[in-house]
N, C-alpha and C. Protein backbone atom coordinates (compact mmCIF):
# COMPACT_ATOMS: atom_id res chain seq x y z
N UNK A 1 -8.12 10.41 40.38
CA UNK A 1 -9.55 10.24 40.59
C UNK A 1 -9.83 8.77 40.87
N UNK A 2 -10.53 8.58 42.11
CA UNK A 2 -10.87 7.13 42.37
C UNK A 2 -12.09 7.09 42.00
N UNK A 3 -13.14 5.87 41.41
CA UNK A 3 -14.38 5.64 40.85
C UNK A 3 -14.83 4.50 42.18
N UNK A 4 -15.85 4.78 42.79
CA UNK A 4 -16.65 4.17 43.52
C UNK A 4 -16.96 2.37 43.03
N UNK A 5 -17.67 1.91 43.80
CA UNK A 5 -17.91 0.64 42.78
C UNK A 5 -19.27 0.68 42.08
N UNK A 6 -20.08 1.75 42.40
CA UNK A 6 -21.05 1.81 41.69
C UNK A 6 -20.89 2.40 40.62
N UNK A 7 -20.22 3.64 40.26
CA UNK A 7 -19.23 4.04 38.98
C UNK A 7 -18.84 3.18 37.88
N UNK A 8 -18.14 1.84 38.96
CA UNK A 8 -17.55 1.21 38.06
C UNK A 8 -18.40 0.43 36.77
N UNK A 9 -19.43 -0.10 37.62
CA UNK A 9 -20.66 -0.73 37.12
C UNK A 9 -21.13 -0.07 35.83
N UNK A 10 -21.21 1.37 35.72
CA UNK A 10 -21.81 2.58 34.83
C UNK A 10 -20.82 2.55 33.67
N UNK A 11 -19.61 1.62 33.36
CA UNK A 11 -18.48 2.29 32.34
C UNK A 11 -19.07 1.58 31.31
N UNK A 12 -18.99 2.28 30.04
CA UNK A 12 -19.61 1.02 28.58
C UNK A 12 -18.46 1.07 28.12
N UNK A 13 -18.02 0.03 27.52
CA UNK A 13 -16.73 0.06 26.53
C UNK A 13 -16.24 -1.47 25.89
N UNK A 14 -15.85 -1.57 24.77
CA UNK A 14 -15.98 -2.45 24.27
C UNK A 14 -16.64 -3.77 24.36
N UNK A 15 -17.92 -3.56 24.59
CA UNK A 15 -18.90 -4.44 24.53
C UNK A 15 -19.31 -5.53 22.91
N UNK A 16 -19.35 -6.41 22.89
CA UNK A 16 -19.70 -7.63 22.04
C UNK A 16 -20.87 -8.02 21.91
N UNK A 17 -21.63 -7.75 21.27
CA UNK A 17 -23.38 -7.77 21.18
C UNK A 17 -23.73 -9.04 20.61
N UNK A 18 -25.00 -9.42 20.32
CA UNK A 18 -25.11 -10.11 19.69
C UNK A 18 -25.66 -9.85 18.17
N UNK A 19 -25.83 -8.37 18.06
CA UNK A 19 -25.27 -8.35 16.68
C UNK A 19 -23.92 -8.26 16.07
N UNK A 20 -23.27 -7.66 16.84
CA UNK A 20 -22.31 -8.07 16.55
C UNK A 20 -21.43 -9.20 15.97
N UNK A 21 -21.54 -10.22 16.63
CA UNK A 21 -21.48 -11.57 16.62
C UNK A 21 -22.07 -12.08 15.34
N UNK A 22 -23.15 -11.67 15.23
CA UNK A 22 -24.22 -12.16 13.79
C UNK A 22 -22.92 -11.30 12.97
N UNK A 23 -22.67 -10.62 12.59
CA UNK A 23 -22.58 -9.76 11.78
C UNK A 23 -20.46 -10.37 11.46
N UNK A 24 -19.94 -10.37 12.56
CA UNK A 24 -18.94 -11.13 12.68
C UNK A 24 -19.26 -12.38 11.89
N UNK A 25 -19.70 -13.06 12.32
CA UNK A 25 -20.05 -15.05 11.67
C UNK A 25 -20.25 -14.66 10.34
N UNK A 26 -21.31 -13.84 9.37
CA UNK A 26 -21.78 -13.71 8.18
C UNK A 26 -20.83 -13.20 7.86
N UNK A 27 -19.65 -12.04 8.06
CA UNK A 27 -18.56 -11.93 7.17
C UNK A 27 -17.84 -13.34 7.09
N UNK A 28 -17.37 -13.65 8.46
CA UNK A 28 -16.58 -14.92 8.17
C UNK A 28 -17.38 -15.94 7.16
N UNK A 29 -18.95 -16.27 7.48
CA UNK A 29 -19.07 -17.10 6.40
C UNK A 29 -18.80 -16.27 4.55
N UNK A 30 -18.78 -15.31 4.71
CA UNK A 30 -19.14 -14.84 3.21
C UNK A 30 -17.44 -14.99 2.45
N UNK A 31 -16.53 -14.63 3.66
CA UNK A 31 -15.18 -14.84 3.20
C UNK A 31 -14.69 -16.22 2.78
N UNK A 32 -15.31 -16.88 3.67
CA UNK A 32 -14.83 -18.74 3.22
C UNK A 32 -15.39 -18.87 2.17
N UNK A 33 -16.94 -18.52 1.40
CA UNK A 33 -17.33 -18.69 0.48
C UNK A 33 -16.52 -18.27 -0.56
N UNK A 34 -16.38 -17.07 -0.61
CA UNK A 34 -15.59 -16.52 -1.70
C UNK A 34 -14.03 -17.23 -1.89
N UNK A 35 -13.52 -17.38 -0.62
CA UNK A 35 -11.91 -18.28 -1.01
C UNK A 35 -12.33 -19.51 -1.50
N UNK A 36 -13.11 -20.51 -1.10
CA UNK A 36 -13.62 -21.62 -2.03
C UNK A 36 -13.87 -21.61 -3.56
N UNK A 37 -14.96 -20.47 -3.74
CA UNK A 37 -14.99 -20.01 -5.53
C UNK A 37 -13.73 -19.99 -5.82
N UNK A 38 -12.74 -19.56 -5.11
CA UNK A 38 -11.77 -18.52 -5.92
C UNK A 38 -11.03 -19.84 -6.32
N UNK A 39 -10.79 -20.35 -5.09
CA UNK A 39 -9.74 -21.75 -5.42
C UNK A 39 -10.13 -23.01 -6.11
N UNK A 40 -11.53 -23.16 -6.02
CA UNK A 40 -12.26 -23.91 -7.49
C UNK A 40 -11.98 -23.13 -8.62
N UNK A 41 -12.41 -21.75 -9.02
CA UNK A 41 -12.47 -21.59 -10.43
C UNK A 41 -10.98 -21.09 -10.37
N UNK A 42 -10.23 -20.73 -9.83
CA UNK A 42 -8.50 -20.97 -9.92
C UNK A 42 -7.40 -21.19 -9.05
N UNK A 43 -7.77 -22.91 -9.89
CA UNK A 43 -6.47 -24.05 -9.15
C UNK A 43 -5.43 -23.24 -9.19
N UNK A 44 -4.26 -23.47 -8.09
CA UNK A 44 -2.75 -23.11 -8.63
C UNK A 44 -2.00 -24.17 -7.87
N UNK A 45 -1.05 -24.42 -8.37
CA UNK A 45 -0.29 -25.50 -8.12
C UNK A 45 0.58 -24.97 -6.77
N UNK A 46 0.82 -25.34 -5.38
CA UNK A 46 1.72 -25.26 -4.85
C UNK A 46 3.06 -24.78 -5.15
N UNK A 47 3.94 -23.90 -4.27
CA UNK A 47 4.94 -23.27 -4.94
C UNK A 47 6.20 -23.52 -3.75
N UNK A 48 6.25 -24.52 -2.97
CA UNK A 48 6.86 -24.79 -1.48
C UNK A 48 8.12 -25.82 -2.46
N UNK A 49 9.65 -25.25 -2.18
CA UNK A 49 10.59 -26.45 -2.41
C UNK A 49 10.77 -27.65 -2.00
N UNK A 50 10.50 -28.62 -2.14
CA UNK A 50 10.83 -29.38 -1.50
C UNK A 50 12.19 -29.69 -0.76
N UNK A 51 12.70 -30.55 0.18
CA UNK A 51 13.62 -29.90 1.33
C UNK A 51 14.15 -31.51 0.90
């Protein structure tokens, strides 16, 4: 099946909104928040051998 070019124009598919985007950024910010708490209220000391 060949699709015309006006066809082509008509396809929806993985589209990136701008809610999306909002909604993307606010997890990412909510995740940095939470790894910050986590690693303030528990330090851990590095665990890498030195070489």
């Amino acid at each position: 099946m060949v699709l015309n070019e006006a066809e082509l124009y008509t396809i929806k598919g993985g589209a990136f909104s701008l809610k999306t985007a909002i909604l993307v950024g606010i997890g990412g910010l909510i995740t940095l928040l939470v790894g910050v708490i986590d690693g303030y209220m528990n330090p851990q000391k590095c665990n890498m051998r030195k070489r």
